[in-house]
PDB file of N, CA and C in Angstrom:
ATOM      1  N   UNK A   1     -10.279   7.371  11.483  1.00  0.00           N
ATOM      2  CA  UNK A   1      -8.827   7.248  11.540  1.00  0.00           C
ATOM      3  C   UNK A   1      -8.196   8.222  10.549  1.00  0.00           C
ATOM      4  N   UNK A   2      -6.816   8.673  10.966  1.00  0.00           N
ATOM      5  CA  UNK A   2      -5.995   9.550  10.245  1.00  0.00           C
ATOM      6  C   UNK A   2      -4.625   9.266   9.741  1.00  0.00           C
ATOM      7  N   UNK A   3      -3.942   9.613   7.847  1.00  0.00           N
ATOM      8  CA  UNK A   3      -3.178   8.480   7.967  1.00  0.00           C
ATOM      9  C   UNK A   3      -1.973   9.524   9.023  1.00  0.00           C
ATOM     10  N   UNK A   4      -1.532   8.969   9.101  1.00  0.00           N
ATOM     11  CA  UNK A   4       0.336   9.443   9.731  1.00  0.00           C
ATOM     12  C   UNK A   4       1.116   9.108   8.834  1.00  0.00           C
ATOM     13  N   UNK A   5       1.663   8.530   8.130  1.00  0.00           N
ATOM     14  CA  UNK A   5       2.432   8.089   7.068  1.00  0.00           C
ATOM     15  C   UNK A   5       2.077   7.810   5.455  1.00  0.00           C
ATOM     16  N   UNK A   6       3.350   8.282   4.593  1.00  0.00           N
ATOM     17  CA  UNK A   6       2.694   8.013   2.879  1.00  0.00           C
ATOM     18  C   UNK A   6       3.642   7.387   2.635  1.00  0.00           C
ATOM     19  N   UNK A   7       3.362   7.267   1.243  1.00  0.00           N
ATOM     20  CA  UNK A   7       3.714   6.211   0.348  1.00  0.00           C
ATOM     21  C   UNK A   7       5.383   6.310   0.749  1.00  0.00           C
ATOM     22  N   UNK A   8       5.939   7.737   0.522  1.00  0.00           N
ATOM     23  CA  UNK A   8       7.407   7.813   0.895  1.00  0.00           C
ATOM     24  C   UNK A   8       8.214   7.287   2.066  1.00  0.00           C
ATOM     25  N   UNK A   9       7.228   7.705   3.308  1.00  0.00           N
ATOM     26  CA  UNK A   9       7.726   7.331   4.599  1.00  0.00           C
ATOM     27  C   UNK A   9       7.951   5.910   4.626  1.00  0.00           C
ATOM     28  N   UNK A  10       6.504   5.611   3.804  1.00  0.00           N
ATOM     29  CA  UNK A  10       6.997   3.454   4.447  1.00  0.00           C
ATOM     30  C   UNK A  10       8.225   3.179   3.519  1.00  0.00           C
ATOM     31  N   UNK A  11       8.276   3.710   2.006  1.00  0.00           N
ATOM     32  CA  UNK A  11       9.763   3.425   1.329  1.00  0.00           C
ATOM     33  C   UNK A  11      10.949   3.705   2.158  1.00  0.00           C
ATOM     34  N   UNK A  12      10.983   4.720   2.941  1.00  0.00           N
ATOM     35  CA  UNK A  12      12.028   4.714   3.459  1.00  0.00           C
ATOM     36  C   UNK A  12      12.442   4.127   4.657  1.00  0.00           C
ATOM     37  N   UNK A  13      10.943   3.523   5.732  1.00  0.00           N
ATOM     38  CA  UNK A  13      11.054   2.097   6.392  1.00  0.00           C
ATOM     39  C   UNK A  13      12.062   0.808   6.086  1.00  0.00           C
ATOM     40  N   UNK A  14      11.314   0.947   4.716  1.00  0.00           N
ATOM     41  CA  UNK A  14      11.471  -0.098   3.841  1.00  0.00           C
ATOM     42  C   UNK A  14      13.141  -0.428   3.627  1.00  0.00           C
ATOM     43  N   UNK A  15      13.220   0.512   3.070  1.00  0.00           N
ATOM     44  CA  UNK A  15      14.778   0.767   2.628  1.00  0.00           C
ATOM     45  C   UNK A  15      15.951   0.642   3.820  1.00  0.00           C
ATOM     46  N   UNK A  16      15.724   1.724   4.605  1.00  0.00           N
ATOM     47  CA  UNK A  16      16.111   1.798   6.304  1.00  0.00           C
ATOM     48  C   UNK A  16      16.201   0.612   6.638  1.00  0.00           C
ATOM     49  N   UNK A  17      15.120  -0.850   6.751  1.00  0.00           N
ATOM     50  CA  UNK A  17      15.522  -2.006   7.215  1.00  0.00           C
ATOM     51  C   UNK A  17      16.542  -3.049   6.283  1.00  0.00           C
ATOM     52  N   UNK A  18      16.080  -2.674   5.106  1.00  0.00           N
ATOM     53  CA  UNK A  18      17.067  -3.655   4.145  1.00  0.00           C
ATOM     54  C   UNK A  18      18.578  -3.302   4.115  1.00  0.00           C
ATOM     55  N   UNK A  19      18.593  -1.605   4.228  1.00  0.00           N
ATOM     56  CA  UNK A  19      20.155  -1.818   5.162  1.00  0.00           C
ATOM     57  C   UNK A  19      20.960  -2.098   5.920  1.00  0.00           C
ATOM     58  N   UNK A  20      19.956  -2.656   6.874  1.00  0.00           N
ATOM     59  CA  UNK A  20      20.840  -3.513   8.158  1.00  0.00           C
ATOM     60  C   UNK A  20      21.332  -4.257   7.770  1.00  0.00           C
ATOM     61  N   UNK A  21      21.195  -5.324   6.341  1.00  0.00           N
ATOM     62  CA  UNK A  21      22.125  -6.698   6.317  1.00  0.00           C
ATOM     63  C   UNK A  21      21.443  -7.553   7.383  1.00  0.00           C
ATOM     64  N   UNK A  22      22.479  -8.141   7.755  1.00  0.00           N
ATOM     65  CA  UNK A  22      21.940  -9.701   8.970  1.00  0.00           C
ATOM     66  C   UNK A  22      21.611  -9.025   9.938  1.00  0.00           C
ATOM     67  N   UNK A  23      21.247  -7.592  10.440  1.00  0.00           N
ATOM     68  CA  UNK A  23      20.697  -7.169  11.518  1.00  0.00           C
ATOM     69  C   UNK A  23      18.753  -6.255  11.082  1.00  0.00           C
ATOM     70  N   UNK A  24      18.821  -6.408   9.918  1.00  0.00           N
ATOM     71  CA  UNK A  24      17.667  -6.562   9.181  1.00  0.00           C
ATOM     72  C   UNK A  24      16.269  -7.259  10.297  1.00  0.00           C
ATOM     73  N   UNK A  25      15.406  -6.873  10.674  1.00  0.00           N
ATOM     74  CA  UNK A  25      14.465  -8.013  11.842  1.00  0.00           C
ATOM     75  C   UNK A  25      13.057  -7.915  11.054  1.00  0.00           C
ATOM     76  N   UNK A  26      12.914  -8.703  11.452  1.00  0.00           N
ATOM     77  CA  UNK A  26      10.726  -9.599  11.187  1.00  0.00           C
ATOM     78  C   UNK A  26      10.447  -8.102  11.149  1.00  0.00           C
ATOM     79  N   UNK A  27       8.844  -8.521  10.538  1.00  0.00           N
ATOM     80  CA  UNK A  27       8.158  -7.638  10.655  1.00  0.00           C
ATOM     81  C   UNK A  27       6.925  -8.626  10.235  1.00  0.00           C
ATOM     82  N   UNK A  28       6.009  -7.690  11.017  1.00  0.00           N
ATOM     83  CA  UNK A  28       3.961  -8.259  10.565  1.00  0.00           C
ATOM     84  C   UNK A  28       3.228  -7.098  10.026  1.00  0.00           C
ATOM     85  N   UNK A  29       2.300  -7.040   9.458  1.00  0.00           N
ATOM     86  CA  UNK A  29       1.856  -6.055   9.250  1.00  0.00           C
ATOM     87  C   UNK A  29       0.417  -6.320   9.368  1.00  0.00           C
ATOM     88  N   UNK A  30      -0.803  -5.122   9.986  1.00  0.00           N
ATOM     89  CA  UNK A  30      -2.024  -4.840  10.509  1.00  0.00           C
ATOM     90  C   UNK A  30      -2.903  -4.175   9.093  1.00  0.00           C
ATOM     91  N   UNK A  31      -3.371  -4.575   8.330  1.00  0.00           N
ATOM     92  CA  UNK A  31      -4.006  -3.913   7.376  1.00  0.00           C
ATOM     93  C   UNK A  31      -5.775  -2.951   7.713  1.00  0.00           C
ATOM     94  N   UNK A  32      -6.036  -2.134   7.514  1.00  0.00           N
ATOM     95  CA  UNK A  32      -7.408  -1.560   8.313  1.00  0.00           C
ATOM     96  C   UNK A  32      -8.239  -2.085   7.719  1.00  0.00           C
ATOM     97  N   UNK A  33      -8.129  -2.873   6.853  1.00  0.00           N
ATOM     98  CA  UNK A  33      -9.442  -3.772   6.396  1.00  0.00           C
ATOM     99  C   UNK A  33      -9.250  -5.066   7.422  1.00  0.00           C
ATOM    100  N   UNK A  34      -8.736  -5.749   8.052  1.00  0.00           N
ATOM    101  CA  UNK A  34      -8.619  -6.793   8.201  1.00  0.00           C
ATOM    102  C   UNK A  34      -8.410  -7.004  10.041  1.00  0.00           C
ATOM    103  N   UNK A  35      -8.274  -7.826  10.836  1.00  0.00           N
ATOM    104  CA  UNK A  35      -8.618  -8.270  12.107  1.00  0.00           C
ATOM    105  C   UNK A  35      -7.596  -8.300  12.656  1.00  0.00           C
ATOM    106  N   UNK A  36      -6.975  -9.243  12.049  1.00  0.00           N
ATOM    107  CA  UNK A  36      -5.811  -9.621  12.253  1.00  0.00           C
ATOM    108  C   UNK A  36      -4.241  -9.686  11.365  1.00  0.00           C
ATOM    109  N   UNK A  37      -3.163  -9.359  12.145  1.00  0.00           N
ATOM    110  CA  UNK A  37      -1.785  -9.041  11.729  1.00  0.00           C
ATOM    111  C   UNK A  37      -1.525 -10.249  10.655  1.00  0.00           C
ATOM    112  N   UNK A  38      -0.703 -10.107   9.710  1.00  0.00           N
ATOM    113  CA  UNK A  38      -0.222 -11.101   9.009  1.00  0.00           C
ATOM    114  C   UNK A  38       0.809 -11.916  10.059  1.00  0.00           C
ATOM    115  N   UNK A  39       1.294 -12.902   9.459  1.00  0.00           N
ATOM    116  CA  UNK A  39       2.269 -13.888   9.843  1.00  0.00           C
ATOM    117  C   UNK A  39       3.975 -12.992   9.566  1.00  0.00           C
ATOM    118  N   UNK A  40       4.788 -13.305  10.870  1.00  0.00           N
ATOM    119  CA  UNK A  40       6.111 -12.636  10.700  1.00  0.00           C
ATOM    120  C   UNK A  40       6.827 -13.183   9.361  1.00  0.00           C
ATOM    121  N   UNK A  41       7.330 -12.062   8.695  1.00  0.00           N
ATOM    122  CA  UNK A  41       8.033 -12.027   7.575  1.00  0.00           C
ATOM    123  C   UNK A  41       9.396 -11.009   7.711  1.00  0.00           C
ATOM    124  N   UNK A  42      10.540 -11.664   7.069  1.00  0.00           N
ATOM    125  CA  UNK A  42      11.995 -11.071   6.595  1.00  0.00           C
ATOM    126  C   UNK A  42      12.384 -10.176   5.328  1.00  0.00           C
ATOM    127  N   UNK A  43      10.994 -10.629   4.532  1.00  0.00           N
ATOM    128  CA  UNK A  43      11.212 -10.009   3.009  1.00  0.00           C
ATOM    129  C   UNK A  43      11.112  -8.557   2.917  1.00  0.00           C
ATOM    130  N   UNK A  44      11.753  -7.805   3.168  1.00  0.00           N
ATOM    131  CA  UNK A  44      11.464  -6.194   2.974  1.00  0.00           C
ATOM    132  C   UNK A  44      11.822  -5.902   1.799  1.00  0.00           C
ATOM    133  N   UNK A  45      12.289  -6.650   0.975  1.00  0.00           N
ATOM    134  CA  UNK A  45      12.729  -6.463  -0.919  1.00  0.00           C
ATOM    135  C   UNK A  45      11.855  -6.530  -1.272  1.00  0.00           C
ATOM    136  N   UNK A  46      10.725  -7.111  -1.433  1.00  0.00           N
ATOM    137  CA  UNK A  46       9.500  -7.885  -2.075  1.00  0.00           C
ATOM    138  C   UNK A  46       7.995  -8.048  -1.137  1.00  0.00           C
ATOM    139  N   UNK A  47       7.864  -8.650  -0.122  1.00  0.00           N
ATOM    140  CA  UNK A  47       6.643  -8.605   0.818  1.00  0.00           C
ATOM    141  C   UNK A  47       6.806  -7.567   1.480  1.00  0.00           C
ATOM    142  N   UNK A  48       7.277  -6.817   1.732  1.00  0.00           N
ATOM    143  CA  UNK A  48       6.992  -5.724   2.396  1.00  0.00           C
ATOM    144  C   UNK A  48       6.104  -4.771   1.780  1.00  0.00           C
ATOM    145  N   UNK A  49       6.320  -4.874   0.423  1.00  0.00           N
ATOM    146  CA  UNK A  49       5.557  -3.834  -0.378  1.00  0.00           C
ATOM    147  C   UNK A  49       4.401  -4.837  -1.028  1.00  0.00           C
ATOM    148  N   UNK A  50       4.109  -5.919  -0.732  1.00  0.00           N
ATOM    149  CA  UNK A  50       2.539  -6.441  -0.964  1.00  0.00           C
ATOM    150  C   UNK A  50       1.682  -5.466  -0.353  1.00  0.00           C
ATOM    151  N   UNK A  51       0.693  -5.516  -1.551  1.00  0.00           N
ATOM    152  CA  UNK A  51      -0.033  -4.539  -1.295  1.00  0.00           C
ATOM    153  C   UNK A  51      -0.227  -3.281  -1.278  1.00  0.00           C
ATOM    154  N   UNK A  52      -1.253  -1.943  -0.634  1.00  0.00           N
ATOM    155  CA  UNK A  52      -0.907  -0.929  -0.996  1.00  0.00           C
ATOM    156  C   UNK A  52      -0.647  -0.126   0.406  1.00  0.00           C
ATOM    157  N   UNK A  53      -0.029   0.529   0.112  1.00  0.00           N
ATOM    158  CA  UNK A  53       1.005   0.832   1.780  1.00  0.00           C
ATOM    159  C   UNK A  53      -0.767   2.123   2.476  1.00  0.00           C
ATOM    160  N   UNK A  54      -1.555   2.429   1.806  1.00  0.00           N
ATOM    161  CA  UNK A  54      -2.504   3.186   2.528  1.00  0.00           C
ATOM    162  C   UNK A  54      -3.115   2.705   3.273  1.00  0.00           C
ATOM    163  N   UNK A  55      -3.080   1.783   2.858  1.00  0.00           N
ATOM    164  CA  UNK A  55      -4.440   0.520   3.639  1.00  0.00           C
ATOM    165  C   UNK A  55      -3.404  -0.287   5.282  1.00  0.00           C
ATOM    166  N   UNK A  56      -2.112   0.374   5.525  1.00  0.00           N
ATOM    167  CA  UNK A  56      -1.359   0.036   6.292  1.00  0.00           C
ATOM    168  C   UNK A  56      -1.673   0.547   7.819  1.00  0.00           C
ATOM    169  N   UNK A  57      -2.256  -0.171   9.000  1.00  0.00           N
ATOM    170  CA  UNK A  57      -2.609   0.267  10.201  1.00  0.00           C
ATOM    171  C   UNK A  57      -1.750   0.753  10.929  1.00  0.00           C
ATOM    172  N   UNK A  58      -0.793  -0.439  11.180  1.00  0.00           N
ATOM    173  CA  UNK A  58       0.422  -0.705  11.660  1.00  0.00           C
ATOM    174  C   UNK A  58       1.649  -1.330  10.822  1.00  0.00           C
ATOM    175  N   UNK A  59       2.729  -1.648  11.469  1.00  0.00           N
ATOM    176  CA  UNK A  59       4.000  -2.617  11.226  1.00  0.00           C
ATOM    177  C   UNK A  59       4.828  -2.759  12.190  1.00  0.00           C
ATOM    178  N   UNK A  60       4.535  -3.919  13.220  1.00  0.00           N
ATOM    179  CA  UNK A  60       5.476  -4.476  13.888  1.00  0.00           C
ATOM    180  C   UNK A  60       6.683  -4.933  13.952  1.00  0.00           C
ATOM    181  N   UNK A  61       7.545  -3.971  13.823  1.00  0.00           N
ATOM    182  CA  UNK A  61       9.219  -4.863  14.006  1.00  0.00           C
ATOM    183  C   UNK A  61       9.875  -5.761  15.155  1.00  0.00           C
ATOM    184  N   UNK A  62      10.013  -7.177  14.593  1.00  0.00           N
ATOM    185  CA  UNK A  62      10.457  -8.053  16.121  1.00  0.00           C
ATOM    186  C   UNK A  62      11.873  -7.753  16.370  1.00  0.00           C
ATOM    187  N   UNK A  63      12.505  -7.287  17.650  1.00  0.00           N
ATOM    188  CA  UNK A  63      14.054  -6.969  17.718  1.00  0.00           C
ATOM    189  C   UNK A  63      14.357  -8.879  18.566  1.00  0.00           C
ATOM    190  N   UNK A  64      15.564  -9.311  17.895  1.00  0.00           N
ATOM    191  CA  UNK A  64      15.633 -10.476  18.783  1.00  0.00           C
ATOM    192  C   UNK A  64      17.188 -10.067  19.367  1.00  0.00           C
ATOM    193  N   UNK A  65      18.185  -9.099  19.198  1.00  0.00           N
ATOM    194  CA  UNK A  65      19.165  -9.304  20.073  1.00  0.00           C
ATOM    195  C   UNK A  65      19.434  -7.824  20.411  1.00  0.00           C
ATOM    196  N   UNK A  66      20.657  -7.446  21.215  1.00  0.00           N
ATOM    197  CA  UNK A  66      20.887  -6.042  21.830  1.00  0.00           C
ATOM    198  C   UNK A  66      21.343  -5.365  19.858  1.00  0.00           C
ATOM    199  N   UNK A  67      22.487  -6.244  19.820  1.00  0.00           N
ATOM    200  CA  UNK A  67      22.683  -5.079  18.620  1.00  0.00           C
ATOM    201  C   UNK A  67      21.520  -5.009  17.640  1.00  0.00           C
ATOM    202  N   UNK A  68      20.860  -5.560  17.313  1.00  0.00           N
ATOM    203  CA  UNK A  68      19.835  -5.415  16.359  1.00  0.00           C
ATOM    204  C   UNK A  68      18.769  -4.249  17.018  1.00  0.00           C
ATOM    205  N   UNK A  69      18.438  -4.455  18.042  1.00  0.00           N
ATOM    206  CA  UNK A  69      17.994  -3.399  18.723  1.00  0.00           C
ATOM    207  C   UNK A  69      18.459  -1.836  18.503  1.00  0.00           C
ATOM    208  N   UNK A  70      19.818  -2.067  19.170  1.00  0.00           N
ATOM    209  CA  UNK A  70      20.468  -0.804  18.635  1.00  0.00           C
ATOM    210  C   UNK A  70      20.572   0.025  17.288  1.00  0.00           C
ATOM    211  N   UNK A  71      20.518  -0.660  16.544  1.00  0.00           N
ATOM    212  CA  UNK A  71      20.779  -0.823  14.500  1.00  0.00           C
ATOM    213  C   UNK A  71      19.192  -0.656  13.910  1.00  0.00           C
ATOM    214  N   UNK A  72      18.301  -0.742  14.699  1.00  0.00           N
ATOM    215  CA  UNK A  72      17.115  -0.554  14.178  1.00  0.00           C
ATOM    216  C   UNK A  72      16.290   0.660  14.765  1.00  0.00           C
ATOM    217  N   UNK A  73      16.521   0.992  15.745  1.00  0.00           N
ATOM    218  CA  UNK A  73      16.256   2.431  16.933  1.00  0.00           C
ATOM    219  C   UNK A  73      17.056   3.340  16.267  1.00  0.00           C
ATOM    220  N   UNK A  74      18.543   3.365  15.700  1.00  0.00           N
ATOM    221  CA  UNK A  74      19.422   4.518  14.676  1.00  0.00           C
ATOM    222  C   UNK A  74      18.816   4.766  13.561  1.00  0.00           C
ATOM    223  N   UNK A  75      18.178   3.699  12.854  1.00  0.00           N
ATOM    224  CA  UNK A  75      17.160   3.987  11.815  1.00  0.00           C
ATOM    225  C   UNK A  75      16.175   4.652  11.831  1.00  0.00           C
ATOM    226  N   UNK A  76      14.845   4.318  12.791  1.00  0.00           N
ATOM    227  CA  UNK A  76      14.025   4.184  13.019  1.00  0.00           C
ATOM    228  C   UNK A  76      14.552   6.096  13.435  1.00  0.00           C
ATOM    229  N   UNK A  77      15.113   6.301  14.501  1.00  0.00           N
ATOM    230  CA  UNK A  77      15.103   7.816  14.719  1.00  0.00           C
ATOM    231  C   UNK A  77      15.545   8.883  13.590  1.00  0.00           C
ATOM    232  N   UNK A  78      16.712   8.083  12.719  1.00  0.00           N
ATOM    233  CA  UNK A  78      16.777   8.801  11.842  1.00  0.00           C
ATOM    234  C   UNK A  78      15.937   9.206  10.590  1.00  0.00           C
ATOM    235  N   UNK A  79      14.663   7.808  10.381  1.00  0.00           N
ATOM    236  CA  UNK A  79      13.655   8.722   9.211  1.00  0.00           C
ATOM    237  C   UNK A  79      12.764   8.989   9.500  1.00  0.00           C
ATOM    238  N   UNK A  80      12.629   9.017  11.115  1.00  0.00           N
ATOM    239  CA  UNK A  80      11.659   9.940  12.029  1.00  0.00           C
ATOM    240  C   UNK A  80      10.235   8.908  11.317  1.00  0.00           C
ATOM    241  N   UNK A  81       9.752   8.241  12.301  1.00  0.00           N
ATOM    242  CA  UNK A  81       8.372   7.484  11.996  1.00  0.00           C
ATOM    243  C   UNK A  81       7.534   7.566  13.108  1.00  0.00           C
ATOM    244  N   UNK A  82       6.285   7.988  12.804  1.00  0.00           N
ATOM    245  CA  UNK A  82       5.332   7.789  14.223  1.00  0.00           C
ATOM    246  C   UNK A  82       5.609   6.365  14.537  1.00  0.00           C
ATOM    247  N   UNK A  83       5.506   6.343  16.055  1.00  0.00           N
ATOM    248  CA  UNK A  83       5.239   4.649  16.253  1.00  0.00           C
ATOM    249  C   UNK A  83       5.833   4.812  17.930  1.00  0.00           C
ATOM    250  N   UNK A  84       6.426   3.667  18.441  1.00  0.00           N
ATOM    251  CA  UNK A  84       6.192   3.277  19.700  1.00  0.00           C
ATOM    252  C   UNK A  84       7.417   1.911  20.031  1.00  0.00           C
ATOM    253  N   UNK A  85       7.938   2.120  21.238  1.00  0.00           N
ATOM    254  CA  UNK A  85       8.618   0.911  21.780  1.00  0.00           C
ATOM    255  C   UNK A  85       7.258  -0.185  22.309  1.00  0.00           C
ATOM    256  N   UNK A  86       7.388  -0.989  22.010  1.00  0.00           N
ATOM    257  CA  UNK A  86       6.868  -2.278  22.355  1.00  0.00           C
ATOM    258  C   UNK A  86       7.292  -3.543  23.458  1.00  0.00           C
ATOM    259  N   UNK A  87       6.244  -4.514  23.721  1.00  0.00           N
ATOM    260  CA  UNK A  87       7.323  -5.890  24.080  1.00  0.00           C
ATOM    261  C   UNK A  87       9.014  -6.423  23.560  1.00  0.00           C
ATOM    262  N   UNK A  88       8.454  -6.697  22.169  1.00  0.00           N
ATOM    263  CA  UNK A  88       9.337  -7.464  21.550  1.00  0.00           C
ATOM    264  C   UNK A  88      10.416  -6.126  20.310  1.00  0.00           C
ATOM    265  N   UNK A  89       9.468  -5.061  20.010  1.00  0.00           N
ATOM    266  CA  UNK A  89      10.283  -4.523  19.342  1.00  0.00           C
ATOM    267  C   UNK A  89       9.941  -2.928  19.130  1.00  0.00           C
ATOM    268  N   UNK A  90       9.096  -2.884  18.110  1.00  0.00           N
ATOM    269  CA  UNK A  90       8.524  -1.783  17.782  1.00  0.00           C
ATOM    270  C   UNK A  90       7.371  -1.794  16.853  1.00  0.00           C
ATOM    271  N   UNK A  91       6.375  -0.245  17.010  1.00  0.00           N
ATOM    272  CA  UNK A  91       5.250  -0.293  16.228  1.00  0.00           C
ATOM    273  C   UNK A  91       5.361   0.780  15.583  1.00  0.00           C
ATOM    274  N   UNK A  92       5.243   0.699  14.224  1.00  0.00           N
ATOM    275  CA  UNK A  92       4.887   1.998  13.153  1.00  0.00           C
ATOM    276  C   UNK A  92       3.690   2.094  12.851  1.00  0.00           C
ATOM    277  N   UNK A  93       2.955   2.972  13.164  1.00  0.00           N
ATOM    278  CA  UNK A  93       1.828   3.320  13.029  1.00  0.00           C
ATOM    279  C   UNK A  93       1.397   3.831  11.551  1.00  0.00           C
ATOM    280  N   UNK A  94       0.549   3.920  10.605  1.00  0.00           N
ATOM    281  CA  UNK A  94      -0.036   4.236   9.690  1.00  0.00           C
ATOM    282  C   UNK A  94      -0.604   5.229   9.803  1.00  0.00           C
ATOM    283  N   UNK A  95      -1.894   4.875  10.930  1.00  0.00           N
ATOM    284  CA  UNK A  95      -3.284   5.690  10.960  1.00  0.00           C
ATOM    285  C   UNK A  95      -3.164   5.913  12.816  1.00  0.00           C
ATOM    286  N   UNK A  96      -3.783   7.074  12.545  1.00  0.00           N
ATOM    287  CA  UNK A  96      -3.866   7.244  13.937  1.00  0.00           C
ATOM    288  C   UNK A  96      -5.490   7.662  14.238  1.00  0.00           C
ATOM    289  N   UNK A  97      -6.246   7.272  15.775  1.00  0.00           N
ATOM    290  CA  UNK A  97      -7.640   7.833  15.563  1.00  0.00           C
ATOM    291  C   UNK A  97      -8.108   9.142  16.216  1.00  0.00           C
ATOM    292  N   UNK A  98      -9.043   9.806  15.738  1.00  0.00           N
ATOM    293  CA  UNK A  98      -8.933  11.154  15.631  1.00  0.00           C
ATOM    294  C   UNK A  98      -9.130  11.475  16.869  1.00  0.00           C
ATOM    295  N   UNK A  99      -7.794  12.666  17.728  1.00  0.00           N
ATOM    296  CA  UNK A  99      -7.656  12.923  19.039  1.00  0.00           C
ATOM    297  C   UNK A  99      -6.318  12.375  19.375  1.00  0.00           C
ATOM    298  N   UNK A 100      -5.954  11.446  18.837  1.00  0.00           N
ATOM    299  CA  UNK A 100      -5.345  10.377  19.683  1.00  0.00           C
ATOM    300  C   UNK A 100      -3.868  10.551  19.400  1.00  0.00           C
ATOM    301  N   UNK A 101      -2.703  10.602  20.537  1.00  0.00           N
ATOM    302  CA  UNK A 101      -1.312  11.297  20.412  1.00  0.00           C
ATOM    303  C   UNK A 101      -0.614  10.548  20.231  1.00  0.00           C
ATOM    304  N   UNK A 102       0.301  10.523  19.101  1.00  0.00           N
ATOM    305  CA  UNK A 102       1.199  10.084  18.624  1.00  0.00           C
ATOM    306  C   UNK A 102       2.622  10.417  18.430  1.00  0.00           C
ATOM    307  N   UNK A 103       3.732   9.543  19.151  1.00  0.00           N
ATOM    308  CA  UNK A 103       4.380  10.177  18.822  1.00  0.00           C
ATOM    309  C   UNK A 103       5.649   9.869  17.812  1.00  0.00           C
ATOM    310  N   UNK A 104       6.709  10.320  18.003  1.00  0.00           N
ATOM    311  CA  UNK A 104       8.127   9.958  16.958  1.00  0.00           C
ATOM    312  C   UNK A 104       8.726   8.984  17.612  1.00  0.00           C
ATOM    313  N   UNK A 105       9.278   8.311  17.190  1.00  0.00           N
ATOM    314  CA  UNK A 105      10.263   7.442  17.747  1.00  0.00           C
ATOM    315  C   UNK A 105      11.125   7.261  17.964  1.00  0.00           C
ATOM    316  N   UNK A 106      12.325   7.525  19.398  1.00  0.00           N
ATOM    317  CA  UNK A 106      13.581   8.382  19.359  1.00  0.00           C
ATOM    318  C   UNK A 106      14.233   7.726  20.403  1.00  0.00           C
TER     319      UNK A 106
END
């Protein structure tokens, strides 16, 4: 695996979501040591940065309404993050595996 993202990019994830205010959405996160996603969390002040952002696979953002949708896709394009539309929301990718195309999220 290869990372796609540093320490800066997820800060500015980070930051990017805590500006929404009440349009702020969940997030889980995929660690490459581990199997399985954590449990959905709101804390992007504090749990978001548990831990060390290298060891980061993924990060699932849950969108639950249209505007939040909207308010998180303006972000999301504006600090330019590998990752992907999803079911429920979106995926930021960390690591990507070698070959394998990735793209921006726009």
């Amino acid at each position: 695996m290869n990372p796609v993202m540093n320490d800066t990019k997820w800060e500015e994830l980070r930051l990017a979501m805590l500006e929404l205010g009440e349009l702020s959405p969940r997030f889980r996160v995929l660690d490459v040591e581990k199997e399985s996603p954590s449990i959905w969390d709101a804390d992007w002040f504090y749990h978001f940065r548990n831990g060390e952002y290298k060891y980061r696979k993924w990060v699932e953002i849950e969108i639950q309404s249209d505007d939040q949708y909207d308010a998180v896709l303006m972000k999301l394009t504006e600090i330019r993050v590998p990752g992907a539309k999803i079911e429920n929301g979106f995926r930021i990718f960390g690591y990507a595996m070698t070959g394998e195309y990735i793209d921006y999220i726009n």
